[in-house]
Protein backbone atom coordinates (compact mmCIF):
# COMPACT_ATOMS: atom_id res chain seq x y z
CA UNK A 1 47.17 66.97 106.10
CA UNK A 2 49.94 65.78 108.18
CA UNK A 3 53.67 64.89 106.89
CA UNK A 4 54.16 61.88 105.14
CA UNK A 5 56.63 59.72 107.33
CA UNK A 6 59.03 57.58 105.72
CA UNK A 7 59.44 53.89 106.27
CA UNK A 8 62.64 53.24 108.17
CA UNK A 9 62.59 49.75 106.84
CA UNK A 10 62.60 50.88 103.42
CA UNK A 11 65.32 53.76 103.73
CA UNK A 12 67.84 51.42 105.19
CA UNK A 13 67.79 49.08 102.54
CA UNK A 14 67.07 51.60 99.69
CA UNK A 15 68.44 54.85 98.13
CA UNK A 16 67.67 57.58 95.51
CA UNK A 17 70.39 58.69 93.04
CA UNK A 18 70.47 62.31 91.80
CA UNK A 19 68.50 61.32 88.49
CA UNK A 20 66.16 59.36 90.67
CA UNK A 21 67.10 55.97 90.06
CA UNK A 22 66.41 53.60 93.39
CA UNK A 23 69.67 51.55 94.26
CA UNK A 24 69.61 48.65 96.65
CA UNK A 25 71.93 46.13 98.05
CA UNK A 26 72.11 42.89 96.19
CA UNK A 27 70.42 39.80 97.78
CA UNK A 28 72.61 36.63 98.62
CA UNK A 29 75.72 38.15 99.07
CA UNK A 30 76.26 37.61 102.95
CA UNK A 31 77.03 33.78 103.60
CA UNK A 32 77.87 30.89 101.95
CA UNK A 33 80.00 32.38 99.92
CA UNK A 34 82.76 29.75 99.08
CA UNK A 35 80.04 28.06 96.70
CA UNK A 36 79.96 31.20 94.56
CA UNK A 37 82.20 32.17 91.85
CA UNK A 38 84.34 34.98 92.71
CA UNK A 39 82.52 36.88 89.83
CA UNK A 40 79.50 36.94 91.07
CA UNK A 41 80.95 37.90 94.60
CA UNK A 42 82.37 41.10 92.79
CA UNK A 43 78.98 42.04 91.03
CA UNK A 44 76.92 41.27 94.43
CA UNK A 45 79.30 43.86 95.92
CA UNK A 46 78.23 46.79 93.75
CA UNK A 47 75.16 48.74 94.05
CA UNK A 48 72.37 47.63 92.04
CA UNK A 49 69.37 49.86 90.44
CA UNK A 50 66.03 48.21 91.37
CA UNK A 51 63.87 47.28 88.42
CA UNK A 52 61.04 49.89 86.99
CA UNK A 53 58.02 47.96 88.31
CA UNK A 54 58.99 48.26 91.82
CA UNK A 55 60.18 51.78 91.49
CA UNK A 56 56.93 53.70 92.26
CA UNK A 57 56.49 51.57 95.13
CA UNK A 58 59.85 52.59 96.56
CA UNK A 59 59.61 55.87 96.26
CA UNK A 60 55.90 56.03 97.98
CA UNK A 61 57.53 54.12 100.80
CA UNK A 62 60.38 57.02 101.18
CA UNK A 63 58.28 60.36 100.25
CA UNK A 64 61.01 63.28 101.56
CA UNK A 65 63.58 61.91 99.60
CA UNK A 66 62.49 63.02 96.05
């Protein structure tokens, strides 16, 4: 069976925590921002944890990291 290769497209927009949790940048934080509140600016900046239905599919997309 040969190696499983990982999908660069998915690796640069997605990571694995230690505990195995998938993090992700958040969407519609690059432009236009003067129409939204500086709050939501400040969240968009953080990390966020993608949601459980789309884990699996992450994680088959990225197979040597966990």
């Amino acid at each position: 069976m040969p190696k499983a290769k990982t999908r660069k497209s998915a690796a640069k927009r997605m990571g694995l925590t230690s505990t195995g949790k998938v993090t992700m940048r958040h969407s519609f934080a690059s432009h236009q921002l003067t129409r939204k509140s500086a709050a939501r600016k400040r969240r968009q900046r953080l990390p966020g944890l993608l949601s459980g239905s789309d884990v699996r599919q992450a994680r088959r997309m990225m197979p040597g990291s966990g």
